[in-house]
Protein backbone atom coordinates (compact mmCIF):
# COMPACT_ATOMS: atom_id res chain seq x y z
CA UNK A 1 -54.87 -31.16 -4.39
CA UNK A 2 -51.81 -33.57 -4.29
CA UNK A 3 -49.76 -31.04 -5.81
CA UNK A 4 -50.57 -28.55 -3.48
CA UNK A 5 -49.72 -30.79 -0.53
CA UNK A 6 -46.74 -31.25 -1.93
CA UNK A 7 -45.85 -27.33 -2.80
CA UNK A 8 -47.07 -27.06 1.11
CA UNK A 9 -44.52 -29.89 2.62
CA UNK A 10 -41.36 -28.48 0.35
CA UNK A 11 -42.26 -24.82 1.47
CA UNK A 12 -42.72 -26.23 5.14
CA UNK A 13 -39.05 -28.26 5.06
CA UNK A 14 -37.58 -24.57 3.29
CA UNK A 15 -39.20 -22.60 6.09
CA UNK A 16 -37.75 -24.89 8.31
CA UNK A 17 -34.30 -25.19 7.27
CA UNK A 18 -33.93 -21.61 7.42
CA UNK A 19 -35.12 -20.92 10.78
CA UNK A 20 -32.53 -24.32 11.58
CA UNK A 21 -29.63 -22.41 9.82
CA UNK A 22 -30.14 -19.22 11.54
CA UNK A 23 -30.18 -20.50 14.90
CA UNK A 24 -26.91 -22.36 13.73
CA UNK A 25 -25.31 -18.98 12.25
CA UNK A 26 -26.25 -16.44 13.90
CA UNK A 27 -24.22 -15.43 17.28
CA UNK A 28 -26.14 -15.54 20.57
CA UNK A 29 -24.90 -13.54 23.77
CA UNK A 30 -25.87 -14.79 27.22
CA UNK A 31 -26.25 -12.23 30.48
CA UNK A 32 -22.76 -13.39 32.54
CA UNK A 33 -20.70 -11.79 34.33
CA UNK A 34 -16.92 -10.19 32.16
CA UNK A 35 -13.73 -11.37 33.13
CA UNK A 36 -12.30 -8.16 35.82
CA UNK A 37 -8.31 -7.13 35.88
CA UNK A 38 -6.48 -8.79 39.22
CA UNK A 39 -3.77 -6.75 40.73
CA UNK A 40 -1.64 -9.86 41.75
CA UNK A 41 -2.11 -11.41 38.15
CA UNK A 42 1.51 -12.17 36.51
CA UNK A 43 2.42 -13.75 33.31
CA UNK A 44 4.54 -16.74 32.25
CA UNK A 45 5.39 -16.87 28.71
CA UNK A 46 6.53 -20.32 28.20
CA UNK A 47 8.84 -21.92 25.48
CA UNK A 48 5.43 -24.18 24.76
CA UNK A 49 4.08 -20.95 22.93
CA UNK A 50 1.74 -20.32 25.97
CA UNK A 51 1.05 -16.92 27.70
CA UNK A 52 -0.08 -18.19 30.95
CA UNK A 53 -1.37 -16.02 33.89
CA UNK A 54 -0.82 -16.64 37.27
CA UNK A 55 -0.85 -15.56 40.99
CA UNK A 56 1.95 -16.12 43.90
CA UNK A 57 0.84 -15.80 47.21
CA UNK A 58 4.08 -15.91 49.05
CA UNK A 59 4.92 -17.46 51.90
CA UNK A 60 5.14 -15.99 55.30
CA UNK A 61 8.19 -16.41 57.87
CA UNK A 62 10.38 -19.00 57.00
CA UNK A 63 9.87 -20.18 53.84
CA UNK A 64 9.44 -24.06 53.07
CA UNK A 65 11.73 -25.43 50.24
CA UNK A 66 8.81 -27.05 48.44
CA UNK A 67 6.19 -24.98 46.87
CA UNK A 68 2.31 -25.75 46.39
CA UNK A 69 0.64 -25.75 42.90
CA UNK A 70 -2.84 -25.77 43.07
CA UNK A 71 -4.29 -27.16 39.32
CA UNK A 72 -7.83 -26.30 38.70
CA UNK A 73 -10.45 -28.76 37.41
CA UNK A 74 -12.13 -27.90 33.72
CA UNK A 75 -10.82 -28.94 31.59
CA UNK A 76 -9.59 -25.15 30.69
CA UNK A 77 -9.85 -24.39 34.48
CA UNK A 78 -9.52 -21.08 35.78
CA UNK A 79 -8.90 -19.31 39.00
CA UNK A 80 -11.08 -17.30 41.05
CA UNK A 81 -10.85 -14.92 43.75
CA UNK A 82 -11.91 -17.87 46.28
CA UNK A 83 -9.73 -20.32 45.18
CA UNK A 84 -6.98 -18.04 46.39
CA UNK A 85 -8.58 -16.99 49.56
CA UNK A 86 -9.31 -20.39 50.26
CA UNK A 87 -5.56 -21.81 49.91
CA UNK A 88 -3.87 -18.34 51.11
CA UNK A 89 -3.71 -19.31 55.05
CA UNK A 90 -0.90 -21.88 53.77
CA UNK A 91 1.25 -19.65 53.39
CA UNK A 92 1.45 -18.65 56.73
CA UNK A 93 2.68 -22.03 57.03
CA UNK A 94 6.12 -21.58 55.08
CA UNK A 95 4.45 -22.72 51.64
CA UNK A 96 4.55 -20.22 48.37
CA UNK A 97 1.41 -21.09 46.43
CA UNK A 98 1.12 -20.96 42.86
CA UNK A 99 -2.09 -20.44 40.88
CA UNK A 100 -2.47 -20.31 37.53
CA UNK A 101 -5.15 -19.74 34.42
CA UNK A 102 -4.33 -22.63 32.32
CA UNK A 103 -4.26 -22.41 28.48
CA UNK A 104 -7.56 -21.48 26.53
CA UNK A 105 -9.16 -20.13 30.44
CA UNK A 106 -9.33 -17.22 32.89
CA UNK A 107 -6.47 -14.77 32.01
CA UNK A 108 -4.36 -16.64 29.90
CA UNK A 109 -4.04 -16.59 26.12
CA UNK A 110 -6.64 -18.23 23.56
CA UNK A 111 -5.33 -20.47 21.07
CA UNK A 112 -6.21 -19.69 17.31
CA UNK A 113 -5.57 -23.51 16.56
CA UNK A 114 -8.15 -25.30 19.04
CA UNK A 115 -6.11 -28.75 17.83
CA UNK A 116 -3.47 -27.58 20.04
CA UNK A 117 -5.47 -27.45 23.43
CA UNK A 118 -4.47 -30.94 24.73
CA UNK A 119 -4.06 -32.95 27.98
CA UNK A 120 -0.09 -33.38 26.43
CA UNK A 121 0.10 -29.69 26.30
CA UNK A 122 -1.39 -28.77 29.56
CA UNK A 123 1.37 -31.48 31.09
CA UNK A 124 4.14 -29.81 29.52
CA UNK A 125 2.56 -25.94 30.42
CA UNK A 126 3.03 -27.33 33.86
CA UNK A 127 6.10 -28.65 33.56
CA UNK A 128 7.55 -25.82 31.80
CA UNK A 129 6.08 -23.77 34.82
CA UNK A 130 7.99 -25.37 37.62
CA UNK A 131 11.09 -25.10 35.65
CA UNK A 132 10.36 -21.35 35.83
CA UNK A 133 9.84 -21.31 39.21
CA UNK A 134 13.26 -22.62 40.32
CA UNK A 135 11.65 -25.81 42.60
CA UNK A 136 13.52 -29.01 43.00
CA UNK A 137 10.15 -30.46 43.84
CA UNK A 138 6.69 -29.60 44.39
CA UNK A 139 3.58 -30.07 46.28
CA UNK A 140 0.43 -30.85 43.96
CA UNK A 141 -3.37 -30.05 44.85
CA UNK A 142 -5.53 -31.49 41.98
CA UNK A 143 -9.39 -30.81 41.67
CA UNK A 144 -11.10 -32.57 39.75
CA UNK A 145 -9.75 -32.74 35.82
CA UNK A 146 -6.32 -31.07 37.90
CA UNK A 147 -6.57 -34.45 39.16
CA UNK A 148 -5.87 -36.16 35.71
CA UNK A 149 -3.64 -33.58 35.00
CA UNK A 150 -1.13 -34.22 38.15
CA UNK A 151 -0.90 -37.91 37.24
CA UNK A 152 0.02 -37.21 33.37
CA UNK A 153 2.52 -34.86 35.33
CA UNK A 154 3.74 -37.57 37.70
CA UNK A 155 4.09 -40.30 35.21
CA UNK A 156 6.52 -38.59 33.57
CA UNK A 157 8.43 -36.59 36.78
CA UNK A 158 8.08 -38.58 39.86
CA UNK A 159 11.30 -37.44 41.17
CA UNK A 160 9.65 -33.67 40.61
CA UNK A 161 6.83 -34.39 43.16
CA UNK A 162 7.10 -34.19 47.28
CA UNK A 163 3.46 -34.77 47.89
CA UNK A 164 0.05 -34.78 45.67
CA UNK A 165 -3.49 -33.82 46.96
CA UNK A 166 -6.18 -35.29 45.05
CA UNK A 167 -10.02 -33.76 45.56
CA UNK A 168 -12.71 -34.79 43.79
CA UNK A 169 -10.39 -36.79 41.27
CA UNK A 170 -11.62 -37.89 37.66
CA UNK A 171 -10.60 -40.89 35.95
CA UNK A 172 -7.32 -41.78 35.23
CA UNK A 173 -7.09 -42.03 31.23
CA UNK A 174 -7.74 -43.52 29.26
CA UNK A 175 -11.24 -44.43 30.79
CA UNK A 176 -11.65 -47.71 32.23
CA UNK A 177 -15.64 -48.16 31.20
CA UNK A 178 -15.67 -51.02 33.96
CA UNK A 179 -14.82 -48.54 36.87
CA UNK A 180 -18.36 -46.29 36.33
CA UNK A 181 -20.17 -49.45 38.07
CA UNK A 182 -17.56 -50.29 40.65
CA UNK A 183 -19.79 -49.89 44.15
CA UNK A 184 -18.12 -48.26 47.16
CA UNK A 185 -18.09 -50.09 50.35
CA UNK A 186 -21.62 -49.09 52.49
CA UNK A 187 -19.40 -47.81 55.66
CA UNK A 188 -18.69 -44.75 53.72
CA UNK A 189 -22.05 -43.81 52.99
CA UNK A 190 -21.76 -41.95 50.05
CA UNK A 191 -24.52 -40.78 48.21
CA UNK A 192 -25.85 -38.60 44.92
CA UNK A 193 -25.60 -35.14 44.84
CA UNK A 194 -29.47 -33.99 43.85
CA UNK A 195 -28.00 -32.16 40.75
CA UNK A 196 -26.23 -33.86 37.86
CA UNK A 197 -23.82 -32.73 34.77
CA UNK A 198 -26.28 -33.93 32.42
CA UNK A 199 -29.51 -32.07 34.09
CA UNK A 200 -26.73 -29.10 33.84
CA UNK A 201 -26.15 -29.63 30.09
CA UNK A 202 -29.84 -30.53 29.04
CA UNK A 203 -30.96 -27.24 30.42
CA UNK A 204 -28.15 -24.74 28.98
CA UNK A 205 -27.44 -26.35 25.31
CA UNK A 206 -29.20 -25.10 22.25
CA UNK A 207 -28.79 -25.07 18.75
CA UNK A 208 -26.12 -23.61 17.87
CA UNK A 209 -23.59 -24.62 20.70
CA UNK A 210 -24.12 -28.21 19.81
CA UNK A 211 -22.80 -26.55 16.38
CA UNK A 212 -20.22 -25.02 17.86
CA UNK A 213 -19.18 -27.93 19.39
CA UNK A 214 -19.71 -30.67 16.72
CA UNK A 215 -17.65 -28.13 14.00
CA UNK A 216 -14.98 -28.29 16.83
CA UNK A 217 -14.17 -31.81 17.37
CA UNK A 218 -14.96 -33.09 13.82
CA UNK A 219 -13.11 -29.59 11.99
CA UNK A 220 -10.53 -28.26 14.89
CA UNK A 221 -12.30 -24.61 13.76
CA UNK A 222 -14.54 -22.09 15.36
CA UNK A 223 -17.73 -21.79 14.95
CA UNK A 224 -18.00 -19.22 17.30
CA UNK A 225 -15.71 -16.58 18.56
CA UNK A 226 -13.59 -16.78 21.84
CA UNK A 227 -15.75 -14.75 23.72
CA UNK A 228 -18.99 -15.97 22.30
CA UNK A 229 -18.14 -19.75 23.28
CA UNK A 230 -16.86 -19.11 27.02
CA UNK A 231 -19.79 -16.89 27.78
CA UNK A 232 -21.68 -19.71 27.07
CA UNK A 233 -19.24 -21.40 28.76
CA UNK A 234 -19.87 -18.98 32.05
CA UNK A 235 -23.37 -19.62 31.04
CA UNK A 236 -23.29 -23.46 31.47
CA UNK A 237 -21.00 -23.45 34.87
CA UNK A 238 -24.22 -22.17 36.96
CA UNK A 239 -25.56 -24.78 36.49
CA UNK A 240 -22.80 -26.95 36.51
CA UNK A 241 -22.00 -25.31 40.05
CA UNK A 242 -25.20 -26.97 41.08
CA UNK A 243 -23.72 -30.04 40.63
CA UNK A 244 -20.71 -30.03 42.79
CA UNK A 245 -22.53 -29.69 46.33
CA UNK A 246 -24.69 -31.30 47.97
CA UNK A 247 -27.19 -29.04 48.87
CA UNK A 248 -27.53 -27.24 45.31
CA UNK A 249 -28.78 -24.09 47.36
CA UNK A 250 -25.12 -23.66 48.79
CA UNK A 251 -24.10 -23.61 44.65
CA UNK A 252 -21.63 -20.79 43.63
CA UNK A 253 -22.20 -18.08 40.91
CA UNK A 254 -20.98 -18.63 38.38
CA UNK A 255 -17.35 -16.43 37.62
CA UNK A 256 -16.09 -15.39 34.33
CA UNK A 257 -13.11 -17.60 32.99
CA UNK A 258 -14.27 -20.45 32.16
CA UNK A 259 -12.67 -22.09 28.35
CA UNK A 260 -14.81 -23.71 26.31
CA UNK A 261 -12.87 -24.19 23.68
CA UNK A 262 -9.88 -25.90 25.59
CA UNK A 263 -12.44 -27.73 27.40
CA UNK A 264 -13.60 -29.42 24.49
CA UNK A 265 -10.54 -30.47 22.72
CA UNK A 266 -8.83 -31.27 25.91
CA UNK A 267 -11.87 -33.91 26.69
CA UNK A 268 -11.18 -34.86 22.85
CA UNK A 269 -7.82 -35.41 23.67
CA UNK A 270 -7.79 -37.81 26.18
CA UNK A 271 -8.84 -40.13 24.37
CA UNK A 272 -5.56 -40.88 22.60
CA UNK A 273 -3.52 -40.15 25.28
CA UNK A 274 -0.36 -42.47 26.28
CA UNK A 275 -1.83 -44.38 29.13
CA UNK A 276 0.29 -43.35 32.18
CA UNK A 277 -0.67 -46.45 34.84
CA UNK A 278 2.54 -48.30 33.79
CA UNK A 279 4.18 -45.72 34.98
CA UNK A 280 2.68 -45.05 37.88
CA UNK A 281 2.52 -48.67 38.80
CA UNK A 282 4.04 -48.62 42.44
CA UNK A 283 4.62 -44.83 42.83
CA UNK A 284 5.98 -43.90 46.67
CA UNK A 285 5.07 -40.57 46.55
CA UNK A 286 2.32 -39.95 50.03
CA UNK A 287 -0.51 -39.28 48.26
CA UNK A 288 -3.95 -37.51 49.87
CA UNK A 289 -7.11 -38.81 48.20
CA UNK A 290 -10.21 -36.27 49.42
CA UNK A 291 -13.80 -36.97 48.11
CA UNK A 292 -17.20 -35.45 49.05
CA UNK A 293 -19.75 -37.79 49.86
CA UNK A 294 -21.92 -36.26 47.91
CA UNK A 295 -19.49 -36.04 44.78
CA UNK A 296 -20.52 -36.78 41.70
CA UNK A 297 -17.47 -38.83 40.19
CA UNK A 298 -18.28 -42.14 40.71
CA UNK A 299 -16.40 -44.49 43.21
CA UNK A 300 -14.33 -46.73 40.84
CA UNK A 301 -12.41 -43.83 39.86
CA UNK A 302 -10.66 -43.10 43.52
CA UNK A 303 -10.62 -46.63 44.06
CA UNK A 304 -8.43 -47.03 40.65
CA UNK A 305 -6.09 -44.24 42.22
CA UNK A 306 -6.19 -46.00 45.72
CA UNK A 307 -4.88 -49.03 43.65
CA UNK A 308 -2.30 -46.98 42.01
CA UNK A 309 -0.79 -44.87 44.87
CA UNK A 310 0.01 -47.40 47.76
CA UNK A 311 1.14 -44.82 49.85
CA UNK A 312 -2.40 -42.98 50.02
CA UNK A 313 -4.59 -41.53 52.55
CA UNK A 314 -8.37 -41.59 52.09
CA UNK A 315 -10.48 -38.77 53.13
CA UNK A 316 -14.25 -38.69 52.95
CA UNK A 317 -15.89 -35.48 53.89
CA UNK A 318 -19.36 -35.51 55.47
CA UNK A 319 -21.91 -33.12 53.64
CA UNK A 320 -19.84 -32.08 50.71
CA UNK A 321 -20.07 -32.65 46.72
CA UNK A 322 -17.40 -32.58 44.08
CA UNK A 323 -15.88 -29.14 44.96
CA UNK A 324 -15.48 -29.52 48.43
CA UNK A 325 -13.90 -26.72 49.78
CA UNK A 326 -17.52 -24.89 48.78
CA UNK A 327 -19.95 -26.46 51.90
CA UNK A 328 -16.79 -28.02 53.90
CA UNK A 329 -13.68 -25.13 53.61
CA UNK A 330 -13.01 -25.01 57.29
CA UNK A 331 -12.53 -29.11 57.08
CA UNK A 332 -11.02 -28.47 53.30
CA UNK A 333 -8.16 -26.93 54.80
CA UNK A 334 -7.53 -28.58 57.97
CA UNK A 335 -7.37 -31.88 56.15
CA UNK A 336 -5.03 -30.56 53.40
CA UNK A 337 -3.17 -28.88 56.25
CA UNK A 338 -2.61 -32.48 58.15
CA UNK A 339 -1.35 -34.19 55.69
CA UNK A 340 1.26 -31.34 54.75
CA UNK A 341 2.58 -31.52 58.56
CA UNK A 342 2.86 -35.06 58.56
């Protein structure tokens, strides 16, 4: 009778380990939407080794010396339609616009080494970028991880930047742990969003991402193919949408484009990043700061940049989350349209 326990438990663990394995090996699809062509899509190939891909909306009537580069959050972020209807009326306002795919997302190329998608690449992509363009200096709008991006981008060209919009910034990096239970002041009255990242995550991971993603970060290989990993990348951004507003109802669809790759390693990244605060320590350049009240970043992380940047501006904008130009655009561009004129 033992023995036959036994013979029943090691057949049991087998049976198991199988089914374990095949969820692990075997490649999943997920019902999301494909990547579609873009008429006004152009292509930077840059001495970094990156094929980037981009859109110009150009400006209209007399044309302002300082262009705007709008950098997307993500890591890995892409651009959609909106995000260029949203920031097109600016250039009736003199300003050429820039948009771009950045490395590993959207229409630009995938990396066969995943070890190279890094927050030090992405900085020099983008600088490599504005030395195609021609531009003495620019004008920065940074949502999000675009955010962290600009200042890696300042720290090392301040004399390259005219004036930086910052919405829904993350952390500086390194992370200062300290800042995630730094309380904002009552007046502002910020408050949760009613969806989170991590109810996002819990819902959409399974098996054989977390896989994917262990073989990534501990390996630098691929599990999974390109395409495989950002659908489930698509996959994961409805519901991540549902985070960034405050009424989760109001939550985009989710758009093809999304890295997941070069959102993975980036993250990994920034961990041994060069910290940049020392040299941003006393920066002059007028800096906007916009946050949602209901975003989800929490507060110590614009009050670290409101330490940083003493020539700042502080925007809070009534019934909006993270991505704020999604509940608020009307006020969205106004705001960024105020400071630009000042």
């Amino acid at each position: 009778m033992r023995k036959k326990f036994f013979k029943f438990i090691k057949y049991t663990l087998l049976l198991l380990l199988a089914i374990y394995l095949l969820m692990v090996f075997i490649p999943r699809t997920y019902d999301v939407p494909h990547i579609q062509q873009r008429e006004s899509t152009q292509y930077w190939e840059l001495p970094t080794g990156s094929k980037i891909a981009y859109t110009l909306v150009s400006a209209i009537g007399t044309k302002k010396p300082n262009p705007i580069f709008y950098l997307q959050g993500g890591p890995g972020g892409f651009i959609s339609d909106r995000n260029i209807k949203i920031l097109t009326p600016l250039s009736e306002d003199g300003y050429d616009i820039y948009l771009y795919d950045q490395i590993g997302s959207g229409r630009s190329e995938r990396l066969s080494n995943i070890t190279d998608y890094t927050a030090d690449r992405h900085k020099k992509d983008l600088e490599e970028i504005i030395k195609k363009t021609g531009a003495d200096k620019v004008i920065i709008i940074g949502q999000s991880w675009g955010a962290i991006l600009a200042t890696l981008f300042i720290a090392d060209n301040p004399d390259k930047v005219e004036k930086v919009i910052f919405t829904g910034p993350g952390s500086i990096r390194p992370l200062r742990e300290e800042l995630l239970n730094t309380n904002a002041p009552d007046s502002l009255n910020l408050r949760n969003p009613p969806y989170s990242n991590r109810n996002a995550n819990d819902k959409s991971k399974n098996v054989r991402i977390n896989a994917i993603t262990f073989w990534a970060k501990s390996f630098g290989k691929k599990l999974a193919s390109d395409k495989e990993a950002d659908d489930f990348q698509t996959y994961l951004n409805s519901e991540l949408n549902k985070a960034t507003v405050c009424n989760s109802s109001k939550a985009l669809k989710s758009e093809a484009g999304g890295g997941f790759y070069v959102q993975v390693m980036t993250v990994q990244s920034l961990n041994e990043i060069k910290d940049p605060r020392p040299k941003l320590k006393d920066c002059k350049i007028p800096i906007l700061i916009m946050k949602g009240q209901c975003d989800n970043q929490p507060w110590g992380f614009v009050n670290e940049y409101l330490e940083i940047f003493p020539n700042h501006q502080l925007k809070i904008i009534p019934d909006a989350g993270h991505s704020i130009s999604v509940e608020q655009p009307e006020v969205y561009l106004k705001t960024i349209r105020e400071f630009l004129n000042q």
